[in-house]
N, C-alpha and C. Protein backbone atom coordinates (compact mmCIF):
# COMPACT_ATOMS: atom_id res chain seq x y z
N UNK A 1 77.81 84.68 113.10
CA UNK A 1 78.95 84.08 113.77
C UNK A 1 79.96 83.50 112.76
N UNK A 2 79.59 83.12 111.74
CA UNK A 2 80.41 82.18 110.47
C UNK A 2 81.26 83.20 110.32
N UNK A 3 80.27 84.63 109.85
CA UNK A 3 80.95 85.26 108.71
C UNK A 3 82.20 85.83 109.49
N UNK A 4 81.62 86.28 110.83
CA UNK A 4 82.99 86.68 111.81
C UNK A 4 84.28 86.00 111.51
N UNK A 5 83.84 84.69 111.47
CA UNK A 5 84.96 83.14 111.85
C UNK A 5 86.07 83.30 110.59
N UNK A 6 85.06 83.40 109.45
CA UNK A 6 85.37 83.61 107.86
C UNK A 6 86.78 85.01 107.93
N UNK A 7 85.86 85.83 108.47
CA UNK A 7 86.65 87.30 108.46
C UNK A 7 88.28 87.58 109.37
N UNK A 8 87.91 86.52 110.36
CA UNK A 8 89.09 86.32 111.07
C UNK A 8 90.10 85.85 110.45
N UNK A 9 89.76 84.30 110.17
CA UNK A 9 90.31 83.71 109.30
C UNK A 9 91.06 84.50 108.16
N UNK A 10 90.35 85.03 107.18
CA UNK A 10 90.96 85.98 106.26
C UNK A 10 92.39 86.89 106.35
N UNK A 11 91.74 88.04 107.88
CA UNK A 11 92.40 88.86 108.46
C UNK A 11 94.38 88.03 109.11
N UNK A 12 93.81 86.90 109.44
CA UNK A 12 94.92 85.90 109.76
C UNK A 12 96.01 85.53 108.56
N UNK A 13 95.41 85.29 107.30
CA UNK A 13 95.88 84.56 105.92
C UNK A 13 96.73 85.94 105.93
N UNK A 14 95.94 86.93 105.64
CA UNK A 14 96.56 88.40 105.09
C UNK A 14 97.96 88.75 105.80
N UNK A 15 97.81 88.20 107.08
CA UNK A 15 99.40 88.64 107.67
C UNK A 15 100.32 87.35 107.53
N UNK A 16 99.46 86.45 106.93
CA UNK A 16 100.83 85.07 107.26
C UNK A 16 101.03 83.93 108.26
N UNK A 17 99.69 84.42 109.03
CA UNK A 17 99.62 83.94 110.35
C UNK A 17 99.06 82.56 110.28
N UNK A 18 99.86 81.60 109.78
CA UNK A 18 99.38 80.14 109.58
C UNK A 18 99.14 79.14 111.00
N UNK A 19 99.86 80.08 111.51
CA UNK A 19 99.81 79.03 112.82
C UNK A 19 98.32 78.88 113.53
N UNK A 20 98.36 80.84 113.80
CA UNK A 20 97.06 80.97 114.04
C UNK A 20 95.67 80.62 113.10
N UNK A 21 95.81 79.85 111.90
CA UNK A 21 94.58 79.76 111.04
C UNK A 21 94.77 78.41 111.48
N UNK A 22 95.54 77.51 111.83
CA UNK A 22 95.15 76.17 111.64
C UNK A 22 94.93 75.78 113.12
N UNK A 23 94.92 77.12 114.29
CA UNK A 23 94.46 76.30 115.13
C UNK A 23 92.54 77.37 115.36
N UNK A 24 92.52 77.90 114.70
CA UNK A 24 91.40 78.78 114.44
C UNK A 24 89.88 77.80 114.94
N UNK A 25 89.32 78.38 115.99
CA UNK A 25 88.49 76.96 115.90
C UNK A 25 87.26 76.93 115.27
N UNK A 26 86.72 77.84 114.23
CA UNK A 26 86.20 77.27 112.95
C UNK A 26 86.87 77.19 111.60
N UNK A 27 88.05 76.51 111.79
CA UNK A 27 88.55 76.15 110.71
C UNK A 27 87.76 75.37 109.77
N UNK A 28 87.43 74.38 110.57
CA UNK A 28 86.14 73.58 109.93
C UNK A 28 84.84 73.85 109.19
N UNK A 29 84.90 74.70 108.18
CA UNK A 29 83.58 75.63 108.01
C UNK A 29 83.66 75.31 106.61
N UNK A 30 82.30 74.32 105.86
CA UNK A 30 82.41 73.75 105.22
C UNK A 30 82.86 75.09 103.72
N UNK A 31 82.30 75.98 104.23
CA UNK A 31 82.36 77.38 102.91
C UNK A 31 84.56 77.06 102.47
N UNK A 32 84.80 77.33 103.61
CA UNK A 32 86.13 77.37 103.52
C UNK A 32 87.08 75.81 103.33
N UNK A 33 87.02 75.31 104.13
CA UNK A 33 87.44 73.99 103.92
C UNK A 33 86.99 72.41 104.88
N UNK A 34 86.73 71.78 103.99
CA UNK A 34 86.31 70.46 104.65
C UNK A 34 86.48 69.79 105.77
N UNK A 35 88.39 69.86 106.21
CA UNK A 35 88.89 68.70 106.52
C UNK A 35 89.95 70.20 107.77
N UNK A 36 89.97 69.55 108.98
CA UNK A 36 90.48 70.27 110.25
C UNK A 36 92.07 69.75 110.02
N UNK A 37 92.96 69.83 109.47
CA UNK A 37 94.30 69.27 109.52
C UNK A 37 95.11 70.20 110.43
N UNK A 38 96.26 69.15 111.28
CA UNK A 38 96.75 69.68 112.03
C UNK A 38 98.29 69.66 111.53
N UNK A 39 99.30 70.26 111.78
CA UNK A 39 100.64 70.17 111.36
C UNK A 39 101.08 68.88 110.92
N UNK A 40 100.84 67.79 111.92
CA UNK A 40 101.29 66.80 111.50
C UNK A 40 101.13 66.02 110.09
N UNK A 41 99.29 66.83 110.03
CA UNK A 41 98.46 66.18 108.58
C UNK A 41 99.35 67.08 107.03
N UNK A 42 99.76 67.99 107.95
CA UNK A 42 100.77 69.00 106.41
C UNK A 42 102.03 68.31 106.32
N UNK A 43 102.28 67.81 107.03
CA UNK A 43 104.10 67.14 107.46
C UNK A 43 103.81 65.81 106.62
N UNK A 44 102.73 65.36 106.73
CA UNK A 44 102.60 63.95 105.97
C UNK A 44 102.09 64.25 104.30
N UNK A 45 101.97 65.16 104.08
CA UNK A 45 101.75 65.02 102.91
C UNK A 45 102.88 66.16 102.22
N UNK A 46 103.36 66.92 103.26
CA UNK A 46 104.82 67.13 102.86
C UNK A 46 105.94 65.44 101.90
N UNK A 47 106.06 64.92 103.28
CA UNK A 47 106.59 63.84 103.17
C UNK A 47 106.48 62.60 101.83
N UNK A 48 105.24 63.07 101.42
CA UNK A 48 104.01 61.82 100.53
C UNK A 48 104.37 62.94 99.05
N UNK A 49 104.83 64.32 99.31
CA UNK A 49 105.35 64.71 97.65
C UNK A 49 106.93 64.42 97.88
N UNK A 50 107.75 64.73 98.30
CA UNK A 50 108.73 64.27 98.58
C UNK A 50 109.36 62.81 98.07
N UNK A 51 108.61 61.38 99.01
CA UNK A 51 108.57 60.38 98.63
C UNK A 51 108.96 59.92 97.02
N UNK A 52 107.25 60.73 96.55
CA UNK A 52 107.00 60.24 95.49
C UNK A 52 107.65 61.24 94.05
N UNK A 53 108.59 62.14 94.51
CA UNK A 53 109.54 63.24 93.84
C UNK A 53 108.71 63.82 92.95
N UNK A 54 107.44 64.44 93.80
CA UNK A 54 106.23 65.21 93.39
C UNK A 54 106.82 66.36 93.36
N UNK A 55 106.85 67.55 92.54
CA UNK A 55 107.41 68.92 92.74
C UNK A 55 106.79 70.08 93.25
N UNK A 56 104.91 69.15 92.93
CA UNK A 56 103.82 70.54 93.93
C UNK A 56 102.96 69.15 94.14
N UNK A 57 101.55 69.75 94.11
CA UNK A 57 100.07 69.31 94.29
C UNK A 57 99.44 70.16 93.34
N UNK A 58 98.53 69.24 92.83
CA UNK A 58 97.54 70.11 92.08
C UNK A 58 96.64 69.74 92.33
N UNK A 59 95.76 70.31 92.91
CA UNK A 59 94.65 70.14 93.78
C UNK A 59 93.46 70.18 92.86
N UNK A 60 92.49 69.71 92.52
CA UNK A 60 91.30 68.98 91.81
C UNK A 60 90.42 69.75 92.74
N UNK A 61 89.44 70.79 92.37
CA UNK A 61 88.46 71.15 92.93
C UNK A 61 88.79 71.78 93.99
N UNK A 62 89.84 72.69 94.55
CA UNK A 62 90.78 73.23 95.12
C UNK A 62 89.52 73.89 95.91
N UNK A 63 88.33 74.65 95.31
CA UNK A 63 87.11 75.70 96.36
C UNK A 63 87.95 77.06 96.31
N UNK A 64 88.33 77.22 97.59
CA UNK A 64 88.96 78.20 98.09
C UNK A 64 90.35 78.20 98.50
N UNK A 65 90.94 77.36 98.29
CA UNK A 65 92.13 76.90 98.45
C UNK A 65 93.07 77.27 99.93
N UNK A 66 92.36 76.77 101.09
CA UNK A 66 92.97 77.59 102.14
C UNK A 66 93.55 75.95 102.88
N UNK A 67 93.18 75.21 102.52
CA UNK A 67 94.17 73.97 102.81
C UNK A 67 95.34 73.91 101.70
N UNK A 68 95.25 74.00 100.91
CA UNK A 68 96.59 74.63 99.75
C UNK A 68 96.95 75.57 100.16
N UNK A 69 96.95 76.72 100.93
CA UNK A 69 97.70 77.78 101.36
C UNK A 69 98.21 77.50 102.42
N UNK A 70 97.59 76.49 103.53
CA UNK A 70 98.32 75.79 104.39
C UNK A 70 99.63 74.92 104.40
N UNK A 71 99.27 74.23 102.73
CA UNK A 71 100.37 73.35 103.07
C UNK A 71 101.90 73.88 102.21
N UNK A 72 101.49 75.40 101.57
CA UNK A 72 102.57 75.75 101.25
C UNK A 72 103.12 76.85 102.13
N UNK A 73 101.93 77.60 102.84
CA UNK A 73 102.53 78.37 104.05
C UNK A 73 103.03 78.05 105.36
N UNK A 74 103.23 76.06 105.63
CA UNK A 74 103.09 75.41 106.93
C UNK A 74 104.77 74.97 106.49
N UNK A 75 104.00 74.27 105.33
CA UNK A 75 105.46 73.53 105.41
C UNK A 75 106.01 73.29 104.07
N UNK A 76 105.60 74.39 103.15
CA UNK A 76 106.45 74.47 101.86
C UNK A 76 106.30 73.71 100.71
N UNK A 77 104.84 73.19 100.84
CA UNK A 77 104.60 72.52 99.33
C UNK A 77 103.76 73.46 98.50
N UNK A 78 104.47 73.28 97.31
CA UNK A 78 103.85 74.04 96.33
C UNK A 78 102.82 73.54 95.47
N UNK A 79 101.45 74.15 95.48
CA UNK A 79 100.27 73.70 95.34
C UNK A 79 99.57 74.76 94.19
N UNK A 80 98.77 74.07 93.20
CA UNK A 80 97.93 74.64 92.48
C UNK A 80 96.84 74.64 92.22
N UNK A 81 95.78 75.28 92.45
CA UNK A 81 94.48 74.68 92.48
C UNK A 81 93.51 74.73 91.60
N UNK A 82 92.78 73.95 90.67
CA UNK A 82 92.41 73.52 89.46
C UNK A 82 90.86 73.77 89.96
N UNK A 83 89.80 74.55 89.30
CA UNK A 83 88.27 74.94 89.44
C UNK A 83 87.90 74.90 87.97
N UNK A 84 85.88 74.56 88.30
CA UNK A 84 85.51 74.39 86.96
C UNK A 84 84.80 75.89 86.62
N UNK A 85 84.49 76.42 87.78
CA UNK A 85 83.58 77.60 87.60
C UNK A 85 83.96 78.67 87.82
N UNK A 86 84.79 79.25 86.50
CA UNK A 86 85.07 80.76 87.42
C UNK A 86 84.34 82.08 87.52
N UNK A 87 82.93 81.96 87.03
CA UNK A 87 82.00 82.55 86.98
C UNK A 87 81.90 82.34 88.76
N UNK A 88 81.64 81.65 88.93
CA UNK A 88 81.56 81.32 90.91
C UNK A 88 81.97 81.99 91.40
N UNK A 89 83.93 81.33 91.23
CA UNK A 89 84.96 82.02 92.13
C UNK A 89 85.60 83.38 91.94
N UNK A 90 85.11 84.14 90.76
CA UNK A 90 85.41 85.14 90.64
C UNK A 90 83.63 86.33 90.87
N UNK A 91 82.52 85.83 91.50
CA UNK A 91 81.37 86.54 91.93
C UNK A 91 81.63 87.28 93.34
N UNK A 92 81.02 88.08 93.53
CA UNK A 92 81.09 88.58 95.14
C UNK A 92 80.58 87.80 96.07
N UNK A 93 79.28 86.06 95.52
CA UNK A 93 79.08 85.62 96.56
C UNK A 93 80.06 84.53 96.69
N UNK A 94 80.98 84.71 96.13
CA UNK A 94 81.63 83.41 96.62
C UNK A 94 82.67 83.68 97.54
N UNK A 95 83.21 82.74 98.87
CA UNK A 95 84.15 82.78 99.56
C UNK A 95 85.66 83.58 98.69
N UNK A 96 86.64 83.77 99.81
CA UNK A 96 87.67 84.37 99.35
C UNK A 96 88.63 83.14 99.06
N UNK A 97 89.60 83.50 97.59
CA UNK A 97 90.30 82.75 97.38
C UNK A 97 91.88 83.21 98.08
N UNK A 98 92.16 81.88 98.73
CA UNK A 98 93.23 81.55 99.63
C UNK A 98 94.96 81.72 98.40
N UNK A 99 94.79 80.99 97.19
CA UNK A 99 95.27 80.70 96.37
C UNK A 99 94.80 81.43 94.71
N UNK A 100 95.70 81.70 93.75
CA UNK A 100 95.49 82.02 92.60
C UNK A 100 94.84 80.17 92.44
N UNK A 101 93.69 80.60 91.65
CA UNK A 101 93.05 78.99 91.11
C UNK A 101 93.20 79.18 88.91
N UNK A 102 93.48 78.11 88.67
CA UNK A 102 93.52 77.56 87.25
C UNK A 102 91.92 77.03 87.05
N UNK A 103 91.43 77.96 85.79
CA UNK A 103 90.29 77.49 85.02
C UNK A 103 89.80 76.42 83.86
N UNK A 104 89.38 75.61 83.76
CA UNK A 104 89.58 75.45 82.22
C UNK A 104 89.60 76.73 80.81
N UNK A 105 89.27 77.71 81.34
CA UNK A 105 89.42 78.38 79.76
C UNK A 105 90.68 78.69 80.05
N UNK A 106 91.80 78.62 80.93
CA UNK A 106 93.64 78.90 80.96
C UNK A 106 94.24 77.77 80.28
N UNK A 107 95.02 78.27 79.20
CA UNK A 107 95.54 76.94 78.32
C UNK A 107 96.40 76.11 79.30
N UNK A 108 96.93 76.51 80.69
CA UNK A 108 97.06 75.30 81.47
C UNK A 108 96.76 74.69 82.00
N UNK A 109 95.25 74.72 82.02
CA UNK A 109 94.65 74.00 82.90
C UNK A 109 94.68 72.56 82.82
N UNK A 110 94.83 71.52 80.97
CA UNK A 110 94.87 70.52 81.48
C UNK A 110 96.27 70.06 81.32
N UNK A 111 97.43 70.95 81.05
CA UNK A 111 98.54 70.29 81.20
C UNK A 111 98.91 70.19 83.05
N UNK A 112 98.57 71.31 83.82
CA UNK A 112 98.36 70.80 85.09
C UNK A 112 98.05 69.74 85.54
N UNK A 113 96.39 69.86 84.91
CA UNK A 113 95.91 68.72 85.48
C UNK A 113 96.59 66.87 84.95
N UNK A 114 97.21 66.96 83.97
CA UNK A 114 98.50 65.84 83.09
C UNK A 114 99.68 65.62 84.16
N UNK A 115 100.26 66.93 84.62
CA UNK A 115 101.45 66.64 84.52
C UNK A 115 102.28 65.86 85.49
N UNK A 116 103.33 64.98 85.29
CA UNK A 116 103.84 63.92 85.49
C UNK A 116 104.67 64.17 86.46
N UNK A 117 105.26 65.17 86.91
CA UNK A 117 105.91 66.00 88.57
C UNK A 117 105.13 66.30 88.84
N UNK A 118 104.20 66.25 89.15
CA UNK A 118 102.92 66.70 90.13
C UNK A 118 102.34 65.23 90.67
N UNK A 119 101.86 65.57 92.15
CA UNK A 119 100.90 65.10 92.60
C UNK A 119 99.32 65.46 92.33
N UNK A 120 97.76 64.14 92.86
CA UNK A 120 97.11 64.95 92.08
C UNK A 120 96.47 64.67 93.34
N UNK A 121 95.37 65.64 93.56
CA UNK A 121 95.00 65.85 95.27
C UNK A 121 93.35 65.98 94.34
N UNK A 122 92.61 65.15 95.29
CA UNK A 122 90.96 65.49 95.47
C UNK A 122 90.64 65.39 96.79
N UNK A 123 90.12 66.71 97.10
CA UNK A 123 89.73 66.49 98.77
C UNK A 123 88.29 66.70 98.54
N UNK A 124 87.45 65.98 99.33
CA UNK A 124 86.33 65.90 99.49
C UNK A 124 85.47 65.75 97.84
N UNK A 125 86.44 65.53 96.79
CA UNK A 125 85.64 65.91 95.52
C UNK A 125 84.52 64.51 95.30
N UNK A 126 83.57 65.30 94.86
CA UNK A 126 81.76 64.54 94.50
C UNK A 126 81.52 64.31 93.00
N UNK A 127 82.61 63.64 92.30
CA UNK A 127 82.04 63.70 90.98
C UNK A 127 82.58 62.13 90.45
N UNK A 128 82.38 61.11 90.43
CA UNK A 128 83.34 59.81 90.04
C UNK A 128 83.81 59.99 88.33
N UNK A 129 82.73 60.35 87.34
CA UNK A 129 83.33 60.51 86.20
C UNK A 129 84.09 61.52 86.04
N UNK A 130 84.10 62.73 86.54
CA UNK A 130 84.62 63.64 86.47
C UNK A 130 86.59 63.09 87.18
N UNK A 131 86.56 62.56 88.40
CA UNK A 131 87.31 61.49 88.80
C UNK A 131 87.59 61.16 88.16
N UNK A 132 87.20 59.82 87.40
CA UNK A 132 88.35 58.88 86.22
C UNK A 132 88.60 59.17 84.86
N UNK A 133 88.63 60.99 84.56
CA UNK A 133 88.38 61.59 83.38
C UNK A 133 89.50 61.91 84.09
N UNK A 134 89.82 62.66 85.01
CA UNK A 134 91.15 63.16 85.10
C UNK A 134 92.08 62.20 85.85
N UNK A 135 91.92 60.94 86.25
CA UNK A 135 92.96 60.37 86.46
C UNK A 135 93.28 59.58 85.00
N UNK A 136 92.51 59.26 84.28
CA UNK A 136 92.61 58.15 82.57
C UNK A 136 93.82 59.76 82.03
N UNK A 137 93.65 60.52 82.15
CA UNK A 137 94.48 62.21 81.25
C UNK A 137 95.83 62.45 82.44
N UNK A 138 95.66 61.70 83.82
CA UNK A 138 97.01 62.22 84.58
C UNK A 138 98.16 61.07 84.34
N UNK A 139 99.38 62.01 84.16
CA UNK A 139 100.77 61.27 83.55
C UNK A 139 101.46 60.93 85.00
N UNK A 140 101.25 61.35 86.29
CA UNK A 140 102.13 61.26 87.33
C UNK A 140 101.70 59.97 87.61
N UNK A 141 102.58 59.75 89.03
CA UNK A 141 103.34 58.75 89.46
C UNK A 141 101.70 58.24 91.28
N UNK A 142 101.48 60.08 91.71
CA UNK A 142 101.01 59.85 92.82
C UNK A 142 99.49 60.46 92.93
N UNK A 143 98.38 59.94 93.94
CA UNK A 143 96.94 60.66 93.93
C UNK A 143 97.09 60.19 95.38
N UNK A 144 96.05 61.68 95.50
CA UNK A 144 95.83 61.70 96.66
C UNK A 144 94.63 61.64 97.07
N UNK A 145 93.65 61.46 98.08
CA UNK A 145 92.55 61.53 97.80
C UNK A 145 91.92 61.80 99.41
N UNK A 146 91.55 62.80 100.06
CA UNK A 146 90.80 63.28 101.18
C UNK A 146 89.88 63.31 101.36
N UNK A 147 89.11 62.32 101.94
CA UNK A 147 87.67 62.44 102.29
C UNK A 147 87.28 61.70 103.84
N UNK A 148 86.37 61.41 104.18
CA UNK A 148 85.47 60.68 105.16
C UNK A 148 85.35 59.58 105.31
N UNK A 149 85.59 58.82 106.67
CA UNK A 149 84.78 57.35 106.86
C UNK A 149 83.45 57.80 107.63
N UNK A 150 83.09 58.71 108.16
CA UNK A 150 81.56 58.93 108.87
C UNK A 150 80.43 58.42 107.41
N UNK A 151 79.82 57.62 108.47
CA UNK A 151 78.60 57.49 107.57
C UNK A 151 77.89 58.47 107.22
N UNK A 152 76.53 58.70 106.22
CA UNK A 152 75.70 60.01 105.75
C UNK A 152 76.79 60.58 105.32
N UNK A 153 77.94 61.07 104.99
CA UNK A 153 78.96 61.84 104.56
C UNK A 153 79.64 61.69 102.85
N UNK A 154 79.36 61.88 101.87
CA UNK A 154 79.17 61.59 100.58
C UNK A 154 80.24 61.85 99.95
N UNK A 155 81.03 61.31 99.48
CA UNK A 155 82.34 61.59 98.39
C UNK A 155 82.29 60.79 97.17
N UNK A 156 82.46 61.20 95.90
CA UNK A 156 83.03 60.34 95.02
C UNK A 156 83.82 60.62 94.57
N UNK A 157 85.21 59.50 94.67
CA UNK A 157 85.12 58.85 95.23
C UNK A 157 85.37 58.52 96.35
N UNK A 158 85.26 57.37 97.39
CA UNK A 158 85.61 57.39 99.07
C UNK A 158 87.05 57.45 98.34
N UNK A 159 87.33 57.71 100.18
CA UNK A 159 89.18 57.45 99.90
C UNK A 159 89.74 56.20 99.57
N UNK A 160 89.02 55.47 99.88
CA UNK A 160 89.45 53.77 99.62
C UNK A 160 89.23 53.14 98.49
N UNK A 161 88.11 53.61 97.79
CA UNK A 161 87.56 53.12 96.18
C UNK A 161 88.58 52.74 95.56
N UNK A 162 89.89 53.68 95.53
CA UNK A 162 91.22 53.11 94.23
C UNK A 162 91.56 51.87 94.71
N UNK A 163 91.61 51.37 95.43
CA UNK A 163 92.12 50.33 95.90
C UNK A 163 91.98 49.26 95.25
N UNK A 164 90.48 49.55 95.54
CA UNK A 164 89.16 48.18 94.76
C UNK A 164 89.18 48.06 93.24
N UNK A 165 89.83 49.37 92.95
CA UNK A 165 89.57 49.11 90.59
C UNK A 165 90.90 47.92 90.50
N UNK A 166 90.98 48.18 89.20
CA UNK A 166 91.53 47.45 88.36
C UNK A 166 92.08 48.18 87.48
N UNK A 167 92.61 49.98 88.12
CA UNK A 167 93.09 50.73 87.31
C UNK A 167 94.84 50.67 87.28
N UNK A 168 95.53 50.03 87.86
CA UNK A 168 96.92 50.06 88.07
C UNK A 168 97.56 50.73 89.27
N UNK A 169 96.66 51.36 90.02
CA UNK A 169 96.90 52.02 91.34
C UNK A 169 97.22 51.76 92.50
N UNK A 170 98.10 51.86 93.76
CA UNK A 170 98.20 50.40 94.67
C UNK A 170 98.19 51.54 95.73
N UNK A 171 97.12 51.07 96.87
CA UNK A 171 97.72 52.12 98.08
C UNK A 171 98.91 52.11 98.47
N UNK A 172 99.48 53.52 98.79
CA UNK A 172 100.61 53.50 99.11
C UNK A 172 100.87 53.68 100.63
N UNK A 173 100.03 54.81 101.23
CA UNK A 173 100.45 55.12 102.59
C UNK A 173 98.38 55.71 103.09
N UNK A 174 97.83 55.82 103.72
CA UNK A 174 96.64 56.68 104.88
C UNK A 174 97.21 57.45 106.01
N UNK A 175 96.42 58.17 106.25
CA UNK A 175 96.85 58.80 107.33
C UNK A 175 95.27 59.47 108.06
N UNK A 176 94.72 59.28 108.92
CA UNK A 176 93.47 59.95 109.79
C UNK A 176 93.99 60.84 110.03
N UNK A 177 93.05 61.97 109.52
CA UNK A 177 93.59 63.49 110.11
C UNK A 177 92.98 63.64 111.47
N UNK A 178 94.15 64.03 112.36
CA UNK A 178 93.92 64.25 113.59
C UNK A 178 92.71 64.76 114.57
N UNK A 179 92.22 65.41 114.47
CA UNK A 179 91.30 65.76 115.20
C UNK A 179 89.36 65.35 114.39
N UNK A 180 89.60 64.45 113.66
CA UNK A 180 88.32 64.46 112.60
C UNK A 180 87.97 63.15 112.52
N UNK A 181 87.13 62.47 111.74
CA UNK A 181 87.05 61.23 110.87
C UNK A 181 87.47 61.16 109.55
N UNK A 182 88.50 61.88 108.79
CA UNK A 182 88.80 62.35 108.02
C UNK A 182 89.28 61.80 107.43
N UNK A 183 89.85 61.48 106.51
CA UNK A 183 91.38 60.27 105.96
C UNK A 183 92.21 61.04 104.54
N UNK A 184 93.05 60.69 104.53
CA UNK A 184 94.15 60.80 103.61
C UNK A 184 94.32 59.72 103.07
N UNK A 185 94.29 59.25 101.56
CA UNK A 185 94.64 58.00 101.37
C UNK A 185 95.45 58.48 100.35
N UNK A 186 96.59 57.96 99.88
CA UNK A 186 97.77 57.82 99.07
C UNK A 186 97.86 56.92 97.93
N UNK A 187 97.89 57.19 96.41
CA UNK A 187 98.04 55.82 95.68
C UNK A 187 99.55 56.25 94.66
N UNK A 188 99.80 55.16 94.01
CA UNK A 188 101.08 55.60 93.58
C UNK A 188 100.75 54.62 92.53
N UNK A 189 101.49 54.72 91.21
CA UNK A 189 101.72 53.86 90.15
C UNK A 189 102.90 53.00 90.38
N UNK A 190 104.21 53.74 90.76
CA UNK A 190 105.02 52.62 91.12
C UNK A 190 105.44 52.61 92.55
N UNK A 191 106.55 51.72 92.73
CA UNK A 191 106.76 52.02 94.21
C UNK A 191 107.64 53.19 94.51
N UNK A 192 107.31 53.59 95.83
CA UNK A 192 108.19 55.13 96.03
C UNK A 192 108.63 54.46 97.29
N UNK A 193 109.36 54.72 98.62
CA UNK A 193 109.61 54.54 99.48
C UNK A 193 109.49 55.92 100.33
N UNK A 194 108.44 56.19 101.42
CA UNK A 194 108.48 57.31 102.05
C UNK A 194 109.37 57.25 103.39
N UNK A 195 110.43 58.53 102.98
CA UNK A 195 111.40 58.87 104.10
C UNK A 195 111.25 59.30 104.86
C-alpha cells in the first residue's frame, strides 16, 4: 500500500501536480516526508524568507526533499538541500529524490551550509552536535527549525530548545502546521519585521 502511495506521489511530482501531492493522503509517510503541510504552512515560510531577506532555504538533512519541492513548486521559494550520505541517496534502496541534494564531498556544500542570504531549515533533524556545528559555521540572519510537540516523538533539537541557549538567537515567529502536532519555529539574529 506505501509503495503504491510513494508511486503516486512520484507520478504526481513528475507532472507538476503540487496541488495534488499536498493534498495526497499519504503525504505523511515517514520514507518521504515528516511533517503534512498545508498551503498555508508554505505561505508562512514563504513569508518568514521574505521577512528575513532570505534568498532560498537550505535545508539541513533535506532526505528526499519533497517538502523543498513543495515550497518552491507551491509558492516559489528557492530551496537547497544539504545530505551527509550520498552513498544512501544515490542506492536503488533509497526513496526518490524530489530535489538535486548537495553532499559534503561538493566544494559547496559548506559554503551553503555558511551562507549569509540563506535561511537555514532543520526539519525533523536528530543530531544536536551535528546542530550547533552548523549553526557555530552559519553566517545568516534566520533558522528554522520543524519538528514535534507529541510526546515519544524525538528531535534534536525540539523546536523550542533555541530559545533556552545563550547562543544569540531570539524567537522570532511559530506556526502549528495545520493538520498535525507539528511546529515551525523561527529564530533570527536580528530583528526582521514579517509582512
Amino acid at each position: 500500500m506505501k509503495e503504491e502511495s510513494r508511486e503516486e506521489i512520484e507520478n504526481l511530482y513528475q507532472q507538476g501536480d503540487w496541488k495534488s501531492v499536498l493534498c495526497h493522503p499519504s503525504l505523511k509517510d515517514s520514507l518521504l516526508m515528516w511533517v503534512e503541510p498545508q498551503l498555508e504552512d508554505l505561505v508562512f515560510l514563504r513569508k518568514i524568507t521574505e521577512a528575513t531577506e532570505s534568498t532560498r532555504i537550505v535545508s539541513v538533512g533535506a532526505g528526499c526533499g519533497l517538502l523543498e519541492w513543495l515550497l518552491k513548486a507551491a509558492v516559489g521559494v528557492e530551496v537547497i538541500g544539504l545530505e551527509i550520505d550520498s552513498k544512501w541517496w544515490r542506492s536503488p534502496y533509497s526513496p526518490p529524490s524530489f530535489i538535486p541534494l548537495v553532499f559534503p564531498e561538493d566544494e559547496r556544500f559548506f559554503d551553503l551550509a555558511e551562507d549569509e542570504n540563506s535561511a537555514l531549515m532543520f526539519c525533523y533533524f536528530n543530531n544536536g552536535p551535528a546542530f550547533n556545528e552548523y549553526l557555530n559555521r552559519y553566517k545568516g540572519n534566520c533558522v528554522i527549525i520543524i519538528g514535534s510537540e507529541r510526546h515519544g516523538v524525538h528531535t534534536d533539537p525540539k523546536p523550542f530548545d533555541l530559545q533556552n541557549s545563550s547562543s544569540g538567537w531570539s524567537l522570532y515567529s511559530s506556526k502549528k502546521i495545520s493538520l498535525s502536532n507539528d511546529i515551525m519555529v523561527v529564530y533570527t539574529r536580528n530583528k526582521c519585521s514579517l509582512q
